[in-house]
Protein backbone atom coordinates (compact mmCIF):
# COMPACT_ATOMS: atom_id res chain seq x y z
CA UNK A 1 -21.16 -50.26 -13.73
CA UNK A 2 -19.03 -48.37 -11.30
CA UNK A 3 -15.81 -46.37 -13.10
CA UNK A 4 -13.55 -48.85 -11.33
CA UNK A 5 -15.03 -52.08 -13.21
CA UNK A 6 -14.94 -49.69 -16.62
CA UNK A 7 -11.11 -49.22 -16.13
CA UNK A 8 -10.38 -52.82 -15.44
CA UNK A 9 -11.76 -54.25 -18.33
CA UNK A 10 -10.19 -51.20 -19.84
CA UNK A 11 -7.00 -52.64 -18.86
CA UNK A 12 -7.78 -55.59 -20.08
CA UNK A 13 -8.79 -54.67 -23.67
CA UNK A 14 -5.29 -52.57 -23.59
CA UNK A 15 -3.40 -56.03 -22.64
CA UNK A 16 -4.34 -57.89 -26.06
CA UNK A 17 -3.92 -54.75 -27.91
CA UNK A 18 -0.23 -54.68 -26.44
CA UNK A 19 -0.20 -58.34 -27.49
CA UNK A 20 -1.93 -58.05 -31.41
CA UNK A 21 0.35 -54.73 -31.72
CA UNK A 22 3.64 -56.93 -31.11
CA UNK A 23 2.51 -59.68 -33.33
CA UNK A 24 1.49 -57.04 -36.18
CA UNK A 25 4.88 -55.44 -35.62
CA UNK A 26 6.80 -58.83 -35.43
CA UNK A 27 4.28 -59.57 -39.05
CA UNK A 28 5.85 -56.20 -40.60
CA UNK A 29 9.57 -57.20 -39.55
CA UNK A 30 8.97 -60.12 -41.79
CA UNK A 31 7.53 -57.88 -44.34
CA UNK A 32 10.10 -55.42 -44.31
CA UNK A 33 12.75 -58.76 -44.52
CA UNK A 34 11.38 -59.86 -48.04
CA UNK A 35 10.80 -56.28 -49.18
CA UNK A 36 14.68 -56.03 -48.69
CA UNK A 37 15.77 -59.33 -50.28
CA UNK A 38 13.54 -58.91 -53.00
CA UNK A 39 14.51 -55.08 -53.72
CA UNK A 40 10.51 -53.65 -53.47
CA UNK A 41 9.71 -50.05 -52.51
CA UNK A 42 8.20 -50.22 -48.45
CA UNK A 43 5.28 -47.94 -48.99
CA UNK A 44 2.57 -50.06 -50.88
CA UNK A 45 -0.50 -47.82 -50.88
CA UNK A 46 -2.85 -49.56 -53.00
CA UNK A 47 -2.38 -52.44 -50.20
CA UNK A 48 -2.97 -49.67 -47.38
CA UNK A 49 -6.18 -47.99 -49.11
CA UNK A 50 -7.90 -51.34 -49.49
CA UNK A 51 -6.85 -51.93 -45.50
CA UNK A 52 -8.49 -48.80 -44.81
CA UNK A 53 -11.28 -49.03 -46.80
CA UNK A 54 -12.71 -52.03 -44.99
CA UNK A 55 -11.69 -50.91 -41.78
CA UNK A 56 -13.60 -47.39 -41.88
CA UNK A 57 -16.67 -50.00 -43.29
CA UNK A 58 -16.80 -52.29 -40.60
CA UNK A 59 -16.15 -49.52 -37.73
CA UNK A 60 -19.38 -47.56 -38.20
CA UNK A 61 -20.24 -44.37 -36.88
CA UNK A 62 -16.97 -44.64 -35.61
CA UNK A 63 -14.94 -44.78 -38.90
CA UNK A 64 -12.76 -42.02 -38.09
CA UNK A 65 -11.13 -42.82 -35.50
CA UNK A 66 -10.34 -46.22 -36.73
CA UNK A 67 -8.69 -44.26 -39.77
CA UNK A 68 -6.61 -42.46 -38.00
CA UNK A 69 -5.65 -45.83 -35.91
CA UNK A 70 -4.60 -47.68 -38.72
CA UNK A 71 -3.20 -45.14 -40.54
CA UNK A 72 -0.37 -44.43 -37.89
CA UNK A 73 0.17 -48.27 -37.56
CA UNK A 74 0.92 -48.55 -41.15
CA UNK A 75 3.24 -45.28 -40.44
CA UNK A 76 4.84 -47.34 -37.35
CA UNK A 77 5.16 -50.54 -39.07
CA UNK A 78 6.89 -49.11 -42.36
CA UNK A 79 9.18 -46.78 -39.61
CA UNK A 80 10.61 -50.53 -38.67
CA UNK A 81 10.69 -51.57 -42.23
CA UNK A 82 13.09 -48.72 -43.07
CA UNK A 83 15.16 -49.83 -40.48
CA UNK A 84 15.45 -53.02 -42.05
CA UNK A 85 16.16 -52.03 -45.73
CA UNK A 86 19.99 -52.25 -46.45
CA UNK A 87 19.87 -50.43 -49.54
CA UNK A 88 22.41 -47.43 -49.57
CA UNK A 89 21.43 -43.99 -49.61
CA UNK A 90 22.77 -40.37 -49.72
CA UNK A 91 21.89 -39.22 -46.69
CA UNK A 92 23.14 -42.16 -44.70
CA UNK A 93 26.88 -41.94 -46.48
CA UNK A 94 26.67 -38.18 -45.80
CA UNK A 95 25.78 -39.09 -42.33
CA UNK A 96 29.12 -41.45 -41.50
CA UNK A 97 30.75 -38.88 -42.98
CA UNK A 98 29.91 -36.35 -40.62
CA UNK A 99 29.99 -38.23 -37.26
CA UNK A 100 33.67 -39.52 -38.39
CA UNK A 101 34.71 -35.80 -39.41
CA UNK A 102 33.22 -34.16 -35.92
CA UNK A 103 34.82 -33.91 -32.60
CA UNK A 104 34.04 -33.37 -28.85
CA UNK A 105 34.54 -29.42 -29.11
CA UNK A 106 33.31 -27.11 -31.67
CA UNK A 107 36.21 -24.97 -32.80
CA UNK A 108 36.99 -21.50 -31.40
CA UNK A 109 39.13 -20.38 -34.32
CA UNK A 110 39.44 -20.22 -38.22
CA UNK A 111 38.79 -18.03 -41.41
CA UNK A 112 35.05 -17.49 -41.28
CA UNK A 113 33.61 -15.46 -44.19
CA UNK A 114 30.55 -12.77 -43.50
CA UNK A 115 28.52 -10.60 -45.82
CA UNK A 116 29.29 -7.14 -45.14
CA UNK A 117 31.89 -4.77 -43.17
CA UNK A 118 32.51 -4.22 -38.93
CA UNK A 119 28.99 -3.86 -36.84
CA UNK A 120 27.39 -5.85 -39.38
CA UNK A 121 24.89 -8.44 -37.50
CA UNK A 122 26.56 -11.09 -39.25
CA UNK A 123 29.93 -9.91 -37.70
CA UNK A 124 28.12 -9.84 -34.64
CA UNK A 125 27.08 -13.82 -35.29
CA UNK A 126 30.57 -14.56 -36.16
CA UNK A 127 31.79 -13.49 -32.61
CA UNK A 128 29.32 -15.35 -31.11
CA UNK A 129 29.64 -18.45 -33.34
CA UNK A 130 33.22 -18.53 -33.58
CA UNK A 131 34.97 -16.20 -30.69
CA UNK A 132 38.43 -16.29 -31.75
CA UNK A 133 37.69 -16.39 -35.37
CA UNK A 134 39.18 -14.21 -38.02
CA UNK A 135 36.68 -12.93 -39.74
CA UNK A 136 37.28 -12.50 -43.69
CA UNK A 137 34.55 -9.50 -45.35
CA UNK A 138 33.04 -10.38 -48.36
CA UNK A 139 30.18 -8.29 -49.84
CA UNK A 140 27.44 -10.96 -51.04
CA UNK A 141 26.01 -14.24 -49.78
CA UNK A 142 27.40 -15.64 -52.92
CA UNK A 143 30.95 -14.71 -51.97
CA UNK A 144 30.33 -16.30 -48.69
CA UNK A 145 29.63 -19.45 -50.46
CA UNK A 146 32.20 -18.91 -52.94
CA UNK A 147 34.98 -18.45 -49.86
CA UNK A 148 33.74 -21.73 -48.21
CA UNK A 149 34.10 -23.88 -51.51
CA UNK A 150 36.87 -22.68 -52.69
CA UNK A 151 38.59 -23.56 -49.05
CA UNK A 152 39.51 -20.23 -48.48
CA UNK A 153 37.31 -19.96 -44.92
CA UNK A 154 36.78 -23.21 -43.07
CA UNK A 155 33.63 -21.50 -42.04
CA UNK A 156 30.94 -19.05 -43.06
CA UNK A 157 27.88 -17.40 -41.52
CA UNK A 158 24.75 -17.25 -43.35
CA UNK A 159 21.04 -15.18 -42.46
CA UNK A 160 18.38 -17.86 -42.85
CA UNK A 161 15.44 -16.20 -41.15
CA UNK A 162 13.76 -13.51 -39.03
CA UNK A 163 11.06 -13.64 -36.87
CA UNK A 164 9.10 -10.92 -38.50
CA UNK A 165 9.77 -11.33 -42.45
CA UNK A 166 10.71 -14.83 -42.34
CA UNK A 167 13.02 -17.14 -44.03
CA UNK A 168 15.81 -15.62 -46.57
CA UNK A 169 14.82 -17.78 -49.80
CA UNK A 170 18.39 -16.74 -51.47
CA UNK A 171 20.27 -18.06 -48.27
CA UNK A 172 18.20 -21.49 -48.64
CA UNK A 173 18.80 -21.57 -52.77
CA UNK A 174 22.48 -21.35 -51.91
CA UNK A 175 22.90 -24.14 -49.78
CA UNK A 176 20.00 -26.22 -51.93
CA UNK A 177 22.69 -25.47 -55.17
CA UNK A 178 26.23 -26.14 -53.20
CA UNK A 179 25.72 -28.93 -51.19
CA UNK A 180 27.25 -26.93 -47.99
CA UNK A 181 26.81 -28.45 -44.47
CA UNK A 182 25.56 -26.76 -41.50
CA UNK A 183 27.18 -27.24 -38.41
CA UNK A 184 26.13 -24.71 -35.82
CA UNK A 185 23.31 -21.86 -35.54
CA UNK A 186 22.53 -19.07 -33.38
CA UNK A 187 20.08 -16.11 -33.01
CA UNK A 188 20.21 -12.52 -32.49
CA UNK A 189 17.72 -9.97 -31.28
CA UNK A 190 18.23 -6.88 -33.94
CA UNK A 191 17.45 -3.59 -32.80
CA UNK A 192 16.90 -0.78 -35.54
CA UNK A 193 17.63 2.71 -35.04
CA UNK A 194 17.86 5.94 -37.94
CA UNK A 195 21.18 7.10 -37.61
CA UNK A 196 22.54 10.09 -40.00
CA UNK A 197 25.70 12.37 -39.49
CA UNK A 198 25.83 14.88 -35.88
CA UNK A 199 23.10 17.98 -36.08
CA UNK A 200 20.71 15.93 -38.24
CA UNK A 201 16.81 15.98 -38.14
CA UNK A 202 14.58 13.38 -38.77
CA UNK A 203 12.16 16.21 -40.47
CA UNK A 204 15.30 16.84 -43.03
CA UNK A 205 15.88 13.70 -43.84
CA UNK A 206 15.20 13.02 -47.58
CA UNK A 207 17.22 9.54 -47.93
CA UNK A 208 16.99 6.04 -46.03
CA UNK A 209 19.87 3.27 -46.82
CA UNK A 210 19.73 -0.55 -45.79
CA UNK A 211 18.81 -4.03 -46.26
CA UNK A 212 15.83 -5.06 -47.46
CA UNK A 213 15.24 -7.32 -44.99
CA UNK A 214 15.67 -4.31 -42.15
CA UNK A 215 13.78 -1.87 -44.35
CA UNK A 216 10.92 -4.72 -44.52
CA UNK A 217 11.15 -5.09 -40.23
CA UNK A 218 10.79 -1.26 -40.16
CA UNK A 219 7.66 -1.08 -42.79
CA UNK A 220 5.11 1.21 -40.28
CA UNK A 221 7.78 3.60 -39.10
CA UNK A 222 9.23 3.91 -43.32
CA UNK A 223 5.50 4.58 -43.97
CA UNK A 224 4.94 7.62 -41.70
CA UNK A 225 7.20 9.16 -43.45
CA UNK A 226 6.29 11.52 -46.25
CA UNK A 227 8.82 12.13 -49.49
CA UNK A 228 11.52 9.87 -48.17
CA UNK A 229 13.31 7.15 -50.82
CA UNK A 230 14.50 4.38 -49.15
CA UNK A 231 17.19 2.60 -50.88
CA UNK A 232 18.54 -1.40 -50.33
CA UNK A 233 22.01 -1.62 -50.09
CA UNK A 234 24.30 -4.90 -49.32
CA UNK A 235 23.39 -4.80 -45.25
CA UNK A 236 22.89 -2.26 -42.37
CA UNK A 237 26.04 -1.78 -41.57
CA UNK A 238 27.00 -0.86 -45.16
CA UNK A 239 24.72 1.78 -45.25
CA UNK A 240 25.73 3.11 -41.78
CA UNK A 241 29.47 3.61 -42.59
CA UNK A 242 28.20 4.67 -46.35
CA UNK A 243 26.00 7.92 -44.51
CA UNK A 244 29.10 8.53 -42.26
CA UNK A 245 31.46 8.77 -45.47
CA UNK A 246 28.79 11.34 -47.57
CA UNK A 247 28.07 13.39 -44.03
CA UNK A 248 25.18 14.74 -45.62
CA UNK A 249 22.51 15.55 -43.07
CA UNK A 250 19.39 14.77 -45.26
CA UNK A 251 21.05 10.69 -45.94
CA UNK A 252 20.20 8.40 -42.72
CA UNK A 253 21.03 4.43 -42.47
CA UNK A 254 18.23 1.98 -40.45
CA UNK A 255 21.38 0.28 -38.55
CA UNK A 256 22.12 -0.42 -35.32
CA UNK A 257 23.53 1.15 -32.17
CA UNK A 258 26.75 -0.11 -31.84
CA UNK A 259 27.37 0.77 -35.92
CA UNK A 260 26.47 4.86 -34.33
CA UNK A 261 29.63 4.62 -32.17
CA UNK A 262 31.79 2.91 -34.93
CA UNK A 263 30.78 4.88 -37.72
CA UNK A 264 30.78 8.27 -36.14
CA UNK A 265 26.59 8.81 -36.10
CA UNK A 266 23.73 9.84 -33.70
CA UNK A 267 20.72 8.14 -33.49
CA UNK A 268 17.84 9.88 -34.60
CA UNK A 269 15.12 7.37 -33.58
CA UNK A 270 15.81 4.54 -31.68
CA UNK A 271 12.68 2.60 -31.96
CA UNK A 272 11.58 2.00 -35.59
CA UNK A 273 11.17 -1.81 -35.70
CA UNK A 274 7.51 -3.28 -36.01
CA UNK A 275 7.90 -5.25 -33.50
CA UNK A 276 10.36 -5.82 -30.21
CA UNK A 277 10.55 -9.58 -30.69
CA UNK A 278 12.41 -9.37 -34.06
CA UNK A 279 15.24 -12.12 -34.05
CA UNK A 280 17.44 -13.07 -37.09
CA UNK A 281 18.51 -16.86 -36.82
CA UNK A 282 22.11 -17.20 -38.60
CA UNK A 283 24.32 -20.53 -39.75
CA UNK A 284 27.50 -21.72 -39.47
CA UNK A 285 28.44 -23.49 -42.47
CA UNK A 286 31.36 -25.97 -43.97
CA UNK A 287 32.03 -27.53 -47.14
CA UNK A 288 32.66 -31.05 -46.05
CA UNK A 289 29.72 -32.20 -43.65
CA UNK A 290 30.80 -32.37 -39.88
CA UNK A 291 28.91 -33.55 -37.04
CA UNK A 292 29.63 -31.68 -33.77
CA UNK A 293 28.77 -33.29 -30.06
CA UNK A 294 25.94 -32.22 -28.66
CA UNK A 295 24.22 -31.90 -32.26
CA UNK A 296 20.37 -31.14 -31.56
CA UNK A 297 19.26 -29.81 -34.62
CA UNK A 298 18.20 -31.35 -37.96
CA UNK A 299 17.71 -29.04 -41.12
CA UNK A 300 16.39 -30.33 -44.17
CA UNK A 301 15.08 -28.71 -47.44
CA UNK A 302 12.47 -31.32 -49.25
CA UNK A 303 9.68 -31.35 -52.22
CA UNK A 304 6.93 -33.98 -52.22
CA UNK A 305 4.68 -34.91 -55.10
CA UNK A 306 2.01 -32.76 -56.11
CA UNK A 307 -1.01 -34.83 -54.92
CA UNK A 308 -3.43 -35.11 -51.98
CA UNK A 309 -2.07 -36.24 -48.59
CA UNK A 310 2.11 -36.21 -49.66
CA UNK A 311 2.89 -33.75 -47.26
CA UNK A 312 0.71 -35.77 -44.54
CA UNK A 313 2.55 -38.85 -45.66
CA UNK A 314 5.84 -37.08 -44.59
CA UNK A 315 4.37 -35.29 -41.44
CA UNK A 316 3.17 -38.89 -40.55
CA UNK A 317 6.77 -40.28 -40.50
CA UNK A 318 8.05 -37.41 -37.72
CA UNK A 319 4.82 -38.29 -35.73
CA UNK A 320 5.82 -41.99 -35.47
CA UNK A 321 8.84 -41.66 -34.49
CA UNK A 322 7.40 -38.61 -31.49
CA UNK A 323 10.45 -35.58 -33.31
CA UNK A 324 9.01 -32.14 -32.54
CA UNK A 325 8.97 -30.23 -36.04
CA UNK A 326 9.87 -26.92 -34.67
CA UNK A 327 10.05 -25.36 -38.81
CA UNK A 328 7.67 -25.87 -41.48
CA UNK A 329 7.60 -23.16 -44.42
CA UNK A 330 7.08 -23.74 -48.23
CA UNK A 331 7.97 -21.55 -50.71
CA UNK A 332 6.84 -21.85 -54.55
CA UNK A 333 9.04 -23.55 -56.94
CA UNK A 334 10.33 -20.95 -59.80
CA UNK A 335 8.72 -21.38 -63.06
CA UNK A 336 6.46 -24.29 -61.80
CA UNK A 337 2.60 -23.48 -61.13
CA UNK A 338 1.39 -24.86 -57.40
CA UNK A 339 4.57 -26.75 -56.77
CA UNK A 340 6.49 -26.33 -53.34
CA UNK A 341 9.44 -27.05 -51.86
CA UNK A 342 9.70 -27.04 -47.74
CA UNK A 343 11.82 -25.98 -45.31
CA UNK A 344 12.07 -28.37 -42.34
CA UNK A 345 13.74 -28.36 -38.66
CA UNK A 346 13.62 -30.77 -36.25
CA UNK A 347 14.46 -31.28 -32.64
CA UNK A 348 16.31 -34.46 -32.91
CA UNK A 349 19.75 -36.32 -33.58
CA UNK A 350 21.00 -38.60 -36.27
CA UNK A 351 22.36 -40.93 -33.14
CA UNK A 352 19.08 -41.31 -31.56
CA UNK A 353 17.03 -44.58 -32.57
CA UNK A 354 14.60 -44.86 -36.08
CA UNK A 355 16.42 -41.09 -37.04
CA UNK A 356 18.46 -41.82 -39.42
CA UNK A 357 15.90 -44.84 -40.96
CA UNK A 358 13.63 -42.19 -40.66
CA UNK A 359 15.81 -39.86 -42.67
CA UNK A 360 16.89 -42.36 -45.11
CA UNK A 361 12.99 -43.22 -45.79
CA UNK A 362 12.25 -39.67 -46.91
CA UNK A 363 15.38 -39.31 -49.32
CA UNK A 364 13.65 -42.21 -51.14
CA UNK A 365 10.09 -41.07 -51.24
CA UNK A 366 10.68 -37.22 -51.52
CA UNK A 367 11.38 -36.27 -55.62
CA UNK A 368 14.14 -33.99 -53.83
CA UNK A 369 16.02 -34.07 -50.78
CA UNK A 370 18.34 -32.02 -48.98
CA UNK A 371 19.59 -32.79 -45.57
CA UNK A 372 21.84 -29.38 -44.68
CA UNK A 373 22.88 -30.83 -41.15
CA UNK A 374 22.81 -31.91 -37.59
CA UNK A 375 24.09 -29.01 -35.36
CA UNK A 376 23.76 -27.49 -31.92
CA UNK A 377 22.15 -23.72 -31.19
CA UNK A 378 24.06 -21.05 -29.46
């Protein structure tokens, strides 16, 4: 049989399946209808492991691929269900909300709170999040939070992750605990240098101040060095202006360049980092949940039951609906053994179609779920 015949019976086979697939999906809207008007949960597994069961019998040597087949039909055909169940969520209400508090235009001004002093990278977000800002110093994460609650900053600016030690678990607690909304995000490349007080050598230095997170991105040059304590502090550019105030010439900071000229330093060594791709993502956040134009963004923070194939189940649901997962990290739940929760981002919008259905469906089968915002990246 020539490859031409092949293809049009091909074409042929794909016509019915076009056909059966809108009658199954057609089937499942009536499903989903007496689901919602008798008040029953959509996912019925029991019903889709017996489906799939005799399926992966009856298909053979082929019972794989006939798995996976049915499998993402019964994901497709319980993404329209969702879209049918009127029951009222969190997520949705917290949705409305948003769209009806956002606007055309992101702001250009307002009190926005930032760990740390001047030259600090989050001061440097700030600009670039909120130009004409007024930026408010406060010297923990939890006093940025505290400043946004409390209504004395509109906004605040938050480190969530770097490319080379990865997400900031305290940054992710804090907006788990206080409900906060994000509503715009940016990244910065960080560059590291050793700066210390004029006339200083690196051979006399004795001392090292910064943040853990820097002192972390700077692990192989910190471990060529012999007899030197490093010591956290609150941020780099806290320990740059705290070397310029001792002026002792064995105390050096791991800041950054611009912090040399503002704190009255020299740089030492200008190329400490691990690595030259070492970015540090930042958020903008509010207390009431706003929805900007031109929102691309969705960040969530979720935890799935503890048994085979949950996480798939979830996966499954972004897959259907074609959203590119551009985040996926778990961390271990404190003070429970082999439990996660995960940190999710999506490229997607709450105004595009099955989104928010989607979103709505994993509030009600995740045991927690956070949905921190829709927001555009800088």
């Amino acid at each position: 049989m020539e490859l031409s015949e092949i293809r049009a019976k091909i074409d042929a086979v794909d016509d019915q399946l076009l056909q059966l697939f809108l009658e199954r999906m057609s089937l499942a809207d009536e499903v989903g209808a007496y689901k919602n008007e008798h008040h029953l949960p959509i996912l019925n597994k029991e019903r889709e492991r017996a489906v799939l069961a005799k399926v992966t019998e009856k298909a053979g040597d082929r019972e794989r691929y006939a798995y996976h087949l049915f499998s993402t039909l019964f994901e497709l055909a319980r993404s329209r269900q969702a879209e049918l169940i009127s029951a009222p969520t969190k997520v949705a209400a917290q949705v409305k909300a948003s769209l009806e508090a956002g606007g055309a235009v992101f702001p250009q001004t307002g009190l926005i709170a930032c760990q740390g002093v001047e030259g600090a990278n989050s001061q440097v977000a700030c600009d670039r999040l909120l130009p004409r800002g007024n930026i408010v110093y406060v010297k923990t994460f939890d006093a940025v939070v505290a400043a946004v609650e409390s209504g004395l900053c509109k906004f605040g600016v938050l480190p969530v992750e770097n490319s080379s030690n990865g997400s900031v678990r305290a940054v992710y607690d804090l907006l788990q605990d206080h409900k906060l909304s994000v509503v715009r995000s940016t990244r910065l490349c960080i560059r590291h240098e050793l700066l210390a007080v004029p006339g200083a050598k690196l051979e006399g230095i004795t001392e090292i101040y910064s943040h853990e997170q820097a002192i972390g991105q700077c692990s192989k040059f910190l471990g060529s060095l012999n007899s030197v304590r490093v010591v956290p502090c609150a941020n780099t550019a806290v320990a740059a202006k705290m070397v310029a105030e001792r002026r002792d010439p064995h105390v050096a900071a791991i800041s950054s360049h611009p912090c040399a000229a503002l704190y009255g330093l020299e740089s030492i060594r200008d190329d400490i980092q691990d690595s030259d791709n070492n970015y540090t993502r930042f958020f903008c956040i509010t207390k009431e949940p706003i929805i900007y134009a031109g929102a691309s963004r969705i960040s969530l923070i979720i935890a799935c039951d503890n048994k085979p194939g949950a996480l798939y189940d979830i996966l499954s649901k972004l897959a259907a609906l074609g959203i590119n997962m551009t985040k996926l990290e778990s961390c271990p739940v404190t003070g429970r053994n082999f439990e996660f929760i995960f940190f999710l981002e999506l490229e997607a919008s709450v105004l595009e179609p099955g989104v928010l259905s989607m979103l709505e469906e994993l509030e009600r089968s995740c045991q927690n779920f956070t949905f921190l915002g829709n927001y555009a990246e800088i």
